[in-house]
PDB file of N, CA and C in Angstrom:
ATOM      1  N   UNK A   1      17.105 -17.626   0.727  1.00  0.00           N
ATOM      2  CA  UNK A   1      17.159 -17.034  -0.601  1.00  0.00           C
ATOM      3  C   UNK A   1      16.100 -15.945  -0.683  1.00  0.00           C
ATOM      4  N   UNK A   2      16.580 -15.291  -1.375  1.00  0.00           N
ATOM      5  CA  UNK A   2      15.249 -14.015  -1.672  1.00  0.00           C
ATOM      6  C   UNK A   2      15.210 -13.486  -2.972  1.00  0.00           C
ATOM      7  N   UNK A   3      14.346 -12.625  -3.569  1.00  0.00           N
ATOM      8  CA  UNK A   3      14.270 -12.204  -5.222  1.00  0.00           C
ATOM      9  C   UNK A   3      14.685 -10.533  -4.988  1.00  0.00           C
ATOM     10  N   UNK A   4      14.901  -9.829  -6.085  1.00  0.00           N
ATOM     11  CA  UNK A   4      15.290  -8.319  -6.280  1.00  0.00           C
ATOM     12  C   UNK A   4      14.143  -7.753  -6.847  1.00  0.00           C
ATOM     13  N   UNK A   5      13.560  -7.227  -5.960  1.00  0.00           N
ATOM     14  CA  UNK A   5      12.678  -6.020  -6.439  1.00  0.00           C
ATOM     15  C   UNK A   5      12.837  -4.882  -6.460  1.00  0.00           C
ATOM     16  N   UNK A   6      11.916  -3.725  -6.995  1.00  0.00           N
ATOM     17  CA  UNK A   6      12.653  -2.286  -7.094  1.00  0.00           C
ATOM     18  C   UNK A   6      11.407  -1.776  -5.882  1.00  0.00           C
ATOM     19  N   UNK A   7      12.410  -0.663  -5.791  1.00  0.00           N
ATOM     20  CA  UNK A   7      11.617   0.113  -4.543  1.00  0.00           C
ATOM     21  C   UNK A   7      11.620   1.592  -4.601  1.00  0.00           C
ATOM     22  N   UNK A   8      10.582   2.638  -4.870  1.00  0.00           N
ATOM     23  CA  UNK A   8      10.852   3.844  -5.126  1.00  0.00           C
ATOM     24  C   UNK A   8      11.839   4.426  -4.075  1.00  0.00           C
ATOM     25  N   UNK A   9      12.581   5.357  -4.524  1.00  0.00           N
ATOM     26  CA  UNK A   9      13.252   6.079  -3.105  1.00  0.00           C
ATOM     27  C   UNK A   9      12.604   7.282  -2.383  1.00  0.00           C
ATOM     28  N   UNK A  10      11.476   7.853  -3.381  1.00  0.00           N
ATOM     29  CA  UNK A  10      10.649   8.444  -2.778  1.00  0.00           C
ATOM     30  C   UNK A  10       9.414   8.034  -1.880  1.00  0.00           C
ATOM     31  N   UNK A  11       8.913   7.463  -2.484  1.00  0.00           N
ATOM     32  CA  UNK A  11       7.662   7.086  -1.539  1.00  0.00           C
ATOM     33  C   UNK A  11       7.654   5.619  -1.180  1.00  0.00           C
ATOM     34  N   UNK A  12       8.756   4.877  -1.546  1.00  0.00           N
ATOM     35  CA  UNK A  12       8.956   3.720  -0.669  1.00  0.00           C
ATOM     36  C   UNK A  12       8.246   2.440  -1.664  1.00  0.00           C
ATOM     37  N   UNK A  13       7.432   2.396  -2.386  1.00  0.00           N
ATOM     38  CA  UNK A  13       6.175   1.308  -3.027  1.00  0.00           C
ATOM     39  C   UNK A  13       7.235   0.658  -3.649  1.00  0.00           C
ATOM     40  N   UNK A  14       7.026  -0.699  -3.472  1.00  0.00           N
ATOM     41  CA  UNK A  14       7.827  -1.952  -4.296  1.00  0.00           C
ATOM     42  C   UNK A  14       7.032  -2.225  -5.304  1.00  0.00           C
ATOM     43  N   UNK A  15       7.695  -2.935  -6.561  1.00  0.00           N
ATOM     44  CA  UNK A  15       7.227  -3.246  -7.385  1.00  0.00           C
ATOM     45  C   UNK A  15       7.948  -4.169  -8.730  1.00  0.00           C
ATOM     46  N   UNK A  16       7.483  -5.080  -9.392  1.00  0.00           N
ATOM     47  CA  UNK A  16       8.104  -5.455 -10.242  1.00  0.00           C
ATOM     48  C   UNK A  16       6.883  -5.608 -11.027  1.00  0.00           C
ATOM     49  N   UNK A  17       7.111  -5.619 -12.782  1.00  0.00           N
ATOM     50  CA  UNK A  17       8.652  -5.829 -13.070  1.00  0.00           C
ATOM     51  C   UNK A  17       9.633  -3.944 -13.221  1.00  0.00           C
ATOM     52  N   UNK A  18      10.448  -4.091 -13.196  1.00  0.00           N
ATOM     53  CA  UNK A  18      10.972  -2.883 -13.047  1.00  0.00           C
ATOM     54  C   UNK A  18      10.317  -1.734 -13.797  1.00  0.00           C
ATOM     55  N   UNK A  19       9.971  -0.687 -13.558  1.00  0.00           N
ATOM     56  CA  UNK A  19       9.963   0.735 -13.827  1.00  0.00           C
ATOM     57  C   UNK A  19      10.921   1.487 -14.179  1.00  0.00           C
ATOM     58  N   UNK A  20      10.403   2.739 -15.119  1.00  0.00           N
ATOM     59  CA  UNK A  20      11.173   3.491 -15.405  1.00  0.00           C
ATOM     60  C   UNK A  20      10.528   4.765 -14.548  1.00  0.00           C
ATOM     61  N   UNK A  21       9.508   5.176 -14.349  1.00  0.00           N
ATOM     62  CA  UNK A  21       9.354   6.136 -13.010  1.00  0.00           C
ATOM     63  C   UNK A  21       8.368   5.528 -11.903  1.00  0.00           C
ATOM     64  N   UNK A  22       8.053   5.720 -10.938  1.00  0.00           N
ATOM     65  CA  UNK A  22       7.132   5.511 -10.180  1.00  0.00           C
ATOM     66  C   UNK A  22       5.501   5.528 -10.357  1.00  0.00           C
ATOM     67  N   UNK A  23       4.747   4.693 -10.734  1.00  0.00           N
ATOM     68  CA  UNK A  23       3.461   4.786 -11.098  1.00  0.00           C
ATOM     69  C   UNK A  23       2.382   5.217  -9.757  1.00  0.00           C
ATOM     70  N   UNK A  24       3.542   5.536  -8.660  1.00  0.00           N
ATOM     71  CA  UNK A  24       2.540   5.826  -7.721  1.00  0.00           C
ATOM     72  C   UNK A  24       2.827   7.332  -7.093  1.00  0.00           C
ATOM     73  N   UNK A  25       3.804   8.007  -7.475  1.00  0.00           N
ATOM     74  CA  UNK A  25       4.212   9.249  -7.327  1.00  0.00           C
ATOM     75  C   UNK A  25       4.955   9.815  -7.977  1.00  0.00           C
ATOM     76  N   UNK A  26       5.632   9.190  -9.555  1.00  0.00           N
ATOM     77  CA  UNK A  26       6.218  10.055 -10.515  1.00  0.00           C
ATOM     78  C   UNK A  26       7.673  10.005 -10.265  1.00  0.00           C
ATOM     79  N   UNK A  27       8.189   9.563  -9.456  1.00  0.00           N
ATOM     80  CA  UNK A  27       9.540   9.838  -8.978  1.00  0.00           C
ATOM     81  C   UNK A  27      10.523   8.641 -10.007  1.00  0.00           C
ATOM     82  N   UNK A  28      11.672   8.613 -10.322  1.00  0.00           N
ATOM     83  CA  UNK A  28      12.220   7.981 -11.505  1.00  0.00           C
ATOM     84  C   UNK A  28      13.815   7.309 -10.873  1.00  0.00           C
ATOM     85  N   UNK A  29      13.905   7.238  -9.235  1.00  0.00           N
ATOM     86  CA  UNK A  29      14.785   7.043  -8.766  1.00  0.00           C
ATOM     87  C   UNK A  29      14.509   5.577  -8.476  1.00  0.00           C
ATOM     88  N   UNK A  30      15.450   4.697  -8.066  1.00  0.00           N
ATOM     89  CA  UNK A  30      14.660   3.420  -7.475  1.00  0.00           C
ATOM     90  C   UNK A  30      15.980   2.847  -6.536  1.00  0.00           C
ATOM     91  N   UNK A  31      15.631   1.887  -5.785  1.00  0.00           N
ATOM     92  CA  UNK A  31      17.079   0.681  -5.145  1.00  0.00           C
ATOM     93  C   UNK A  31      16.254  -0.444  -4.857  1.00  0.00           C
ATOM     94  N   UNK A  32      17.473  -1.025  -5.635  1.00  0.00           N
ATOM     95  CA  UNK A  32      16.703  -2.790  -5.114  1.00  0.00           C
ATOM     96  C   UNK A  32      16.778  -2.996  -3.806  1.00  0.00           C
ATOM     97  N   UNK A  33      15.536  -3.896  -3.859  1.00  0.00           N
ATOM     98  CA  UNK A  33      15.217  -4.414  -2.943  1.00  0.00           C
ATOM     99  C   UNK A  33      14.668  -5.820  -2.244  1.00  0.00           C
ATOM    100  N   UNK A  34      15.291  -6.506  -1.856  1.00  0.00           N
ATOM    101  CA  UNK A  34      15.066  -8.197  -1.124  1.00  0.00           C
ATOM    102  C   UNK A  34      13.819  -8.530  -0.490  1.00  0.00           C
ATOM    103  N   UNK A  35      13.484  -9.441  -0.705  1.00  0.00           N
ATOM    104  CA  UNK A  35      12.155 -10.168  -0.277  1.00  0.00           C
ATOM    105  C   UNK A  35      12.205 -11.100  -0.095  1.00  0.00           C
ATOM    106  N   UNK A  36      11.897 -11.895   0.557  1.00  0.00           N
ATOM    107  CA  UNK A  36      12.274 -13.103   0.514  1.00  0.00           C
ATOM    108  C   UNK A  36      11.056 -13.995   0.769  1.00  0.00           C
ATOM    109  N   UNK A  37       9.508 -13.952   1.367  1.00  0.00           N
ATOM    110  CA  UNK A  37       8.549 -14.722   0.637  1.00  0.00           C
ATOM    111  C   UNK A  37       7.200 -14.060   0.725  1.00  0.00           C
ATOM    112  N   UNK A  38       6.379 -14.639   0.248  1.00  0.00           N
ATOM    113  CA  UNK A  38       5.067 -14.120  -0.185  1.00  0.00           C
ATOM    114  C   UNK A  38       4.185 -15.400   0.324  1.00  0.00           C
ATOM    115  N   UNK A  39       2.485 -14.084   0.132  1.00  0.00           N
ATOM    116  CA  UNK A  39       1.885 -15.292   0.499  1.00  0.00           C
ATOM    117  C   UNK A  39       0.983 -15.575  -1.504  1.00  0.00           C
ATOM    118  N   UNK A  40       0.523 -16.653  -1.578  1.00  0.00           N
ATOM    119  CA  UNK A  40       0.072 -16.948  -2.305  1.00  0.00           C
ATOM    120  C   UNK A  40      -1.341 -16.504  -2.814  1.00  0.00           C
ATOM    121  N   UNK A  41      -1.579 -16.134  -3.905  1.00  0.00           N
ATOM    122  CA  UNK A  41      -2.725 -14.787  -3.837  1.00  0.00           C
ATOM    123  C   UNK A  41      -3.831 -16.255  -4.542  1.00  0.00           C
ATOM    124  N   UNK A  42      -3.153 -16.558  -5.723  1.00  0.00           N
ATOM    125  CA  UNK A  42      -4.053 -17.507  -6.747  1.00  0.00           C
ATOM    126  C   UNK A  42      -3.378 -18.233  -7.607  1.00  0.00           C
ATOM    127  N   UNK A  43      -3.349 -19.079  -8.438  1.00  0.00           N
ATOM    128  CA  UNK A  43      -2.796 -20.225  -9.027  1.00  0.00           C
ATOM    129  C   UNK A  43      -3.173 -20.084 -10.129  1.00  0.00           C
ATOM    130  N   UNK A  44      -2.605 -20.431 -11.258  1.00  0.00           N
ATOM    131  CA  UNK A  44      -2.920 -21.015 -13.002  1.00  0.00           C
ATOM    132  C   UNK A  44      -2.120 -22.272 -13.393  1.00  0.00           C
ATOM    133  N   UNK A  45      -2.760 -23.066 -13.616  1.00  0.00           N
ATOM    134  CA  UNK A  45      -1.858 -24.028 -14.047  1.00  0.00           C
ATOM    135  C   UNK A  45      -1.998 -24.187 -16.036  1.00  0.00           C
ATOM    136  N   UNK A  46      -0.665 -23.925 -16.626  1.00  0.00           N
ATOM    137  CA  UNK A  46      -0.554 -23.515 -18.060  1.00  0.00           C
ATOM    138  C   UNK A  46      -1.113 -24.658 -18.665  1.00  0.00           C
ATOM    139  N   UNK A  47      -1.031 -24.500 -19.669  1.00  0.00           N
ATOM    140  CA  UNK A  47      -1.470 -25.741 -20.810  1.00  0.00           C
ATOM    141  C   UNK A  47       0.199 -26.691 -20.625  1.00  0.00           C
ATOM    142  N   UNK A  48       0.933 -26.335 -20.667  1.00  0.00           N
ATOM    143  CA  UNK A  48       2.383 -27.344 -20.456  1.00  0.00           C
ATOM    144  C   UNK A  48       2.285 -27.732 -19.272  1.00  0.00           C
ATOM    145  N   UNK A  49       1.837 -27.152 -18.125  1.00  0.00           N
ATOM    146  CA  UNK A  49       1.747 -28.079 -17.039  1.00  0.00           C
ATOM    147  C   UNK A  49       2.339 -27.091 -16.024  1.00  0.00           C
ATOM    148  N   UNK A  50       3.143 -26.241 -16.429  1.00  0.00           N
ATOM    149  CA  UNK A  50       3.814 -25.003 -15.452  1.00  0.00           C
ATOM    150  C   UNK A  50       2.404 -24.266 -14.609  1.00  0.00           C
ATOM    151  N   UNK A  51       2.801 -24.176 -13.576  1.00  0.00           N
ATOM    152  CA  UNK A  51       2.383 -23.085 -12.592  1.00  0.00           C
ATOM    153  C   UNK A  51       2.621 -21.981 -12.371  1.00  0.00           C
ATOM    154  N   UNK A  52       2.091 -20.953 -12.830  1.00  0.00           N
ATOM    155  CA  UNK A  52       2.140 -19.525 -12.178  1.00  0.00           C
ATOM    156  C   UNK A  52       1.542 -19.078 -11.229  1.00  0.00           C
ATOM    157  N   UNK A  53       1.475 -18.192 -10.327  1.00  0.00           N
ATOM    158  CA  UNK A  53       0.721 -17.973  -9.135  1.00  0.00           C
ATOM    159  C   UNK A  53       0.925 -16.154  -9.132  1.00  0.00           C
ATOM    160  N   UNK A  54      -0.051 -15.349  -8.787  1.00  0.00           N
ATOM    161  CA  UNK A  54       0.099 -14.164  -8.347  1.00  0.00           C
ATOM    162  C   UNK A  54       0.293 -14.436  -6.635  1.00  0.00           C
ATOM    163  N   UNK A  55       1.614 -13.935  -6.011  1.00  0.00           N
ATOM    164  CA  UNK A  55       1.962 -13.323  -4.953  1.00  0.00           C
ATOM    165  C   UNK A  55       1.686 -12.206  -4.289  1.00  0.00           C
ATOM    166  N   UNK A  56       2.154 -11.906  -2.928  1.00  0.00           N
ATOM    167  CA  UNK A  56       1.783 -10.688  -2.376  1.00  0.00           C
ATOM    168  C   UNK A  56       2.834 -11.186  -1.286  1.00  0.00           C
ATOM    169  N   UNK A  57       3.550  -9.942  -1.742  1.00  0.00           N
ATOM    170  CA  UNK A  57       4.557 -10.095  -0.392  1.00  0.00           C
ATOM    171  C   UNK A  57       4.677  -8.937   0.666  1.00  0.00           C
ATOM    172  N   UNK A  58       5.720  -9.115   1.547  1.00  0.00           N
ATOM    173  CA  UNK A  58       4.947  -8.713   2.759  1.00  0.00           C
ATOM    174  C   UNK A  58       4.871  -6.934   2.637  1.00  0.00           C
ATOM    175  N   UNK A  59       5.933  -6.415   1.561  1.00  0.00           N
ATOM    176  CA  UNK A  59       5.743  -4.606   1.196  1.00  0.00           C
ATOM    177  C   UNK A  59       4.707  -4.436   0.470  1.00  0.00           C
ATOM    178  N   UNK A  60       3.630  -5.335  -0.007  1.00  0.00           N
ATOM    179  CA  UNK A  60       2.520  -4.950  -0.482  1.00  0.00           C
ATOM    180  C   UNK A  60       2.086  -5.388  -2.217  1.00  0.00           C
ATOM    181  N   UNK A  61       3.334  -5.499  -2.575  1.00  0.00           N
ATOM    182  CA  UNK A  61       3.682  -5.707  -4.053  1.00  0.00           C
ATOM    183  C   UNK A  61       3.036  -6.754  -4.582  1.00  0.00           C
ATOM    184  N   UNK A  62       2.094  -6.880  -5.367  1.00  0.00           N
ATOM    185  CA  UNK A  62       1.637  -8.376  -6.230  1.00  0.00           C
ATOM    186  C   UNK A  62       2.829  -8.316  -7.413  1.00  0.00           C
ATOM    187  N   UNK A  63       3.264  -9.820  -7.488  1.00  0.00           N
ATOM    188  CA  UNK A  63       4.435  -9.994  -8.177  1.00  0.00           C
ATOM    189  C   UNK A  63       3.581 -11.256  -8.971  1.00  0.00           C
ATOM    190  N   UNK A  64       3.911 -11.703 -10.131  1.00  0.00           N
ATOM    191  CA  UNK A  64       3.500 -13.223 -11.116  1.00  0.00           C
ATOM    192  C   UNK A  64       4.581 -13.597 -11.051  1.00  0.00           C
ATOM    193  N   UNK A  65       4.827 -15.534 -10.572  1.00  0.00           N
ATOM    194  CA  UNK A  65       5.743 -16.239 -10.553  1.00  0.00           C
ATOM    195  C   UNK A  65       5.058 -17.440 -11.009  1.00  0.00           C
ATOM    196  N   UNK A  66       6.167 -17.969 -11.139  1.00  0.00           N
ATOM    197  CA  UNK A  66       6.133 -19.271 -11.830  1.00  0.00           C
ATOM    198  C   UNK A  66       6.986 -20.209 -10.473  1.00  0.00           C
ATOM    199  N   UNK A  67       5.633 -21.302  -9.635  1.00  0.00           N
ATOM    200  CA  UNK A  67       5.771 -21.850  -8.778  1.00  0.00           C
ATOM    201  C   UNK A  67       6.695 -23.530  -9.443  1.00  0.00           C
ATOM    202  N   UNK A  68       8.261 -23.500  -8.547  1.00  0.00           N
ATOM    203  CA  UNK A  68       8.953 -24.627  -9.200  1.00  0.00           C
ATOM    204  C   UNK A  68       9.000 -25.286  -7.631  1.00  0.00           C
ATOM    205  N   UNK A  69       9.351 -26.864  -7.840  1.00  0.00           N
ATOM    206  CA  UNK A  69       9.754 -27.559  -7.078  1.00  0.00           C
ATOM    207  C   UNK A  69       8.008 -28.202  -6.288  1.00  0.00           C
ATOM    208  N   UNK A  70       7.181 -28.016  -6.542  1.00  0.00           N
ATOM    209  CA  UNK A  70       5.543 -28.986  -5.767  1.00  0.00           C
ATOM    210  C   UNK A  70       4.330 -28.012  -6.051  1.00  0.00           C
ATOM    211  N   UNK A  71       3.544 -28.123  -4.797  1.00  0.00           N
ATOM    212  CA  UNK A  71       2.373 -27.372  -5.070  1.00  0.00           C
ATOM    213  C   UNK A  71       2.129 -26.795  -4.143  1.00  0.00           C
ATOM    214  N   UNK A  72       1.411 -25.215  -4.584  1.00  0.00           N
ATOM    215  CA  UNK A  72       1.144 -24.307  -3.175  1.00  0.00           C
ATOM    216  C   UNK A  72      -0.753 -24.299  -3.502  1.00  0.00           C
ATOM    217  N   UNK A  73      -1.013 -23.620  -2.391  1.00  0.00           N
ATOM    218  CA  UNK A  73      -2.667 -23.200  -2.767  1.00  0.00           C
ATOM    219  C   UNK A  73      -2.832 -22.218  -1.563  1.00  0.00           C
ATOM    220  N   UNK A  74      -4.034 -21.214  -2.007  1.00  0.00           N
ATOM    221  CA  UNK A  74      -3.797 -19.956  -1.797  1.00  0.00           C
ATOM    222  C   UNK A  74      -3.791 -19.798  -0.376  1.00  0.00           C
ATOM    223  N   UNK A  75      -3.286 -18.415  -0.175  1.00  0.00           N
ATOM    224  CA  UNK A  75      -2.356 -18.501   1.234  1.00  0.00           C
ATOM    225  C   UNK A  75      -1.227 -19.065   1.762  1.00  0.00           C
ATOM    226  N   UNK A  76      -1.068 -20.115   0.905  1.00  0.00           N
ATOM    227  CA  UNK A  76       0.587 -20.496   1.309  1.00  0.00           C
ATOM    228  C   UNK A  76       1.354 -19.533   1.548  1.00  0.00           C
ATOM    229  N   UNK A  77       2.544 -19.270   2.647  1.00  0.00           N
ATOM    230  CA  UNK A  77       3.215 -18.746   2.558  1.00  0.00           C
ATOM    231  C   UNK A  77       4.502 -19.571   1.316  1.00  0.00           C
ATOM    232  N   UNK A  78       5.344 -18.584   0.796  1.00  0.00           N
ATOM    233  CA  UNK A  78       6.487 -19.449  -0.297  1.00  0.00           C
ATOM    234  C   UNK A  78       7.505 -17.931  -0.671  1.00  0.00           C
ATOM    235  N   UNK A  79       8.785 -19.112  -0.611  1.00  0.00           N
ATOM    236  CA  UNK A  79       9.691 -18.637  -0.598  1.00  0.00           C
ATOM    237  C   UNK A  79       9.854 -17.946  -2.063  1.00  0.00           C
ATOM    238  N   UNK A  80      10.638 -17.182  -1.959  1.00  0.00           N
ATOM    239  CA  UNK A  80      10.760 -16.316  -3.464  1.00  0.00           C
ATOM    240  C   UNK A  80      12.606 -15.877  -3.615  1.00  0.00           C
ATOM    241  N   UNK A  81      12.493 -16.227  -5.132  1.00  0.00           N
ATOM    242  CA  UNK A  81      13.660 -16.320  -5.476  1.00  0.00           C
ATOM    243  C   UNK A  81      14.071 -16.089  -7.048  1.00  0.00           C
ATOM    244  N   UNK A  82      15.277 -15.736  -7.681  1.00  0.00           N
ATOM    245  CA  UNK A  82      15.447 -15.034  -8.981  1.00  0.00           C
ATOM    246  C   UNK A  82      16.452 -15.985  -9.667  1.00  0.00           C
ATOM    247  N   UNK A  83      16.608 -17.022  -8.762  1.00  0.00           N
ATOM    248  CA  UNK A  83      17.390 -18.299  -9.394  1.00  0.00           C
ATOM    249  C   UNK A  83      16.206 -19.517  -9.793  1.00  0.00           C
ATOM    250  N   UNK A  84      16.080 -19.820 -11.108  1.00  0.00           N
ATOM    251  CA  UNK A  84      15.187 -20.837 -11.535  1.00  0.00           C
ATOM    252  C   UNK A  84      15.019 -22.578 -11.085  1.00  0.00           C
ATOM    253  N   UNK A  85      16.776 -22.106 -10.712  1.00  0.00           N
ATOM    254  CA  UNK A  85      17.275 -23.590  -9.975  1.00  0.00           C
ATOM    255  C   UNK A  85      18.002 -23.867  -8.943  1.00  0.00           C
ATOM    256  N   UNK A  86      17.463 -23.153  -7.851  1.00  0.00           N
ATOM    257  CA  UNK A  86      17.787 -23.151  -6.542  1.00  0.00           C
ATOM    258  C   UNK A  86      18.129 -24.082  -5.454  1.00  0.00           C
ATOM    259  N   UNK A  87      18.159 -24.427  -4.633  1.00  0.00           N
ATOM    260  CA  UNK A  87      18.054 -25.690  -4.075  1.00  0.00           C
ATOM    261  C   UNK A  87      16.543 -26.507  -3.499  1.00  0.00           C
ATOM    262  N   UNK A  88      16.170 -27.217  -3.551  1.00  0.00           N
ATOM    263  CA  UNK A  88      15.282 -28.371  -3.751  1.00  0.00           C
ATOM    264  C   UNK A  88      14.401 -27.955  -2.782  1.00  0.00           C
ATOM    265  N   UNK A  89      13.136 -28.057  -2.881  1.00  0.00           N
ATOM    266  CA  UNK A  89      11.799 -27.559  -2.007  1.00  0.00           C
ATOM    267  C   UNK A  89      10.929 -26.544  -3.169  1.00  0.00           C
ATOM    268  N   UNK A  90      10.165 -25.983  -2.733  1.00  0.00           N
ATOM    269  CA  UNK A  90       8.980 -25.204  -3.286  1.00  0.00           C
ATOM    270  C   UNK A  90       9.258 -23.892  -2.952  1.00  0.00           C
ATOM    271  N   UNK A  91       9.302 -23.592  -4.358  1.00  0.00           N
ATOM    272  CA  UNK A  91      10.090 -21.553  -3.968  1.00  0.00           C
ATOM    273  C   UNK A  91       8.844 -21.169  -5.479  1.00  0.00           C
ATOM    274  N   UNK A  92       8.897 -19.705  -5.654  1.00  0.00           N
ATOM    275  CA  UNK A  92       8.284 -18.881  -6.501  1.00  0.00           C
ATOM    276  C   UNK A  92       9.148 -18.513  -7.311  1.00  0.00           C
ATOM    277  N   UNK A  93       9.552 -18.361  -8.566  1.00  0.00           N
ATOM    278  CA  UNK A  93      10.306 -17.835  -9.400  1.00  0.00           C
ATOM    279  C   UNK A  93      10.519 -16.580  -9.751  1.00  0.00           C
ATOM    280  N   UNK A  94      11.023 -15.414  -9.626  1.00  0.00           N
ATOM    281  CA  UNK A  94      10.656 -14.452  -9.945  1.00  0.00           C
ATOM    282  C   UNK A  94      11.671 -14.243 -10.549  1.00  0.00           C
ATOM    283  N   UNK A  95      11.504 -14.043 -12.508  1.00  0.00           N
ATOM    284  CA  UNK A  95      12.877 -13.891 -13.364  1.00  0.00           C
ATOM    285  C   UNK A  95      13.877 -12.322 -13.225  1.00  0.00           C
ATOM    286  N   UNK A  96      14.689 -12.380 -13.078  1.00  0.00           N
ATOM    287  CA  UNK A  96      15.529 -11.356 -13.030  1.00  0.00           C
ATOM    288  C   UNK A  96      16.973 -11.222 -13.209  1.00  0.00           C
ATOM    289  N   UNK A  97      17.472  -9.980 -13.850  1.00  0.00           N
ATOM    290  CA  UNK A  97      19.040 -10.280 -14.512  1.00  0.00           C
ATOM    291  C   UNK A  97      18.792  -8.817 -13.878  1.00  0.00           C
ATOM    292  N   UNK A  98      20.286  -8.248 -13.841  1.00  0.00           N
ATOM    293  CA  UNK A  98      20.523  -7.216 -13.951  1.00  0.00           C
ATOM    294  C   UNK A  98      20.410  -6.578 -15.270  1.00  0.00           C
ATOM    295  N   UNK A  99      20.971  -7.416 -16.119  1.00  0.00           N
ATOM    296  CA  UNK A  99      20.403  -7.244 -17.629  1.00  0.00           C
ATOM    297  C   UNK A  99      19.024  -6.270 -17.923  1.00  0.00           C
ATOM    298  N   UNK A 100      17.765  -7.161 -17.091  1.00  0.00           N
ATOM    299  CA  UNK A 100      16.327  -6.854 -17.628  1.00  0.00           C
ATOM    300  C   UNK A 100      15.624  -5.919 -16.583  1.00  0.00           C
ATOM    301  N   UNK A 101      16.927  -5.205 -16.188  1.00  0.00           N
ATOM    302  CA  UNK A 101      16.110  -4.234 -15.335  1.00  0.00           C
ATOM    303  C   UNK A 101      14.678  -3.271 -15.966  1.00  0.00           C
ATOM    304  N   UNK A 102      15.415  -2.739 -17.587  1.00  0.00           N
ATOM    305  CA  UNK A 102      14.570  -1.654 -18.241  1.00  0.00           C
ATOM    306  C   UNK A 102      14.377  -2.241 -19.313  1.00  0.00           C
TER     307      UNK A 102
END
């Protein structure tokens, strides 16, 4: 499984959550783009009990997910994904519709 990120078509930099131009060269073009895991940057655990974690995956991108299915700690490598309810193990959440591109 993997998550959809955007990727400039000019200068290449991934990033979520989506853009409307490039914050790293101005350019306003983009194509998604697949990832499929990260390593684990740092952890929060919410007042409800949910986990978020800042990521870093391997194009460079820090992404915030919400860690479902156990527990990571930093450096884990973890799988990343845009389905909330995937199949069973420890993945990163990363929300996305085609909907919430902009």
């Amino acid at each position: 499984m993997s998550a959809t990120v955007q990727q400039c078509t000019a200068c290449s930099s991934v990033m979520f959550p989506f853009r409307l131009f490039c914050p790293y060269c101005g350019h306003w073009e983009f194509a998604d783009h697949q990832v499929d895991d990260a390593v684990v940057e740092e952890t929060t655990t919410l007042a409800d009990g949910a986990v978020i974690a800042t990521v870093v995956c391997g194009a460079g991108a820090r992404l915030i997910a919400r860690i479902v299915g156990g527990e990571v700690s930093q450096g884990d490598k973890v799988a990343l994904s845009n389905e909330p309810d995937r199949e069973p193990g420890v993945f990163a959440y990363i929300p996305f519709t085609p909907e919430s591109r902009y």
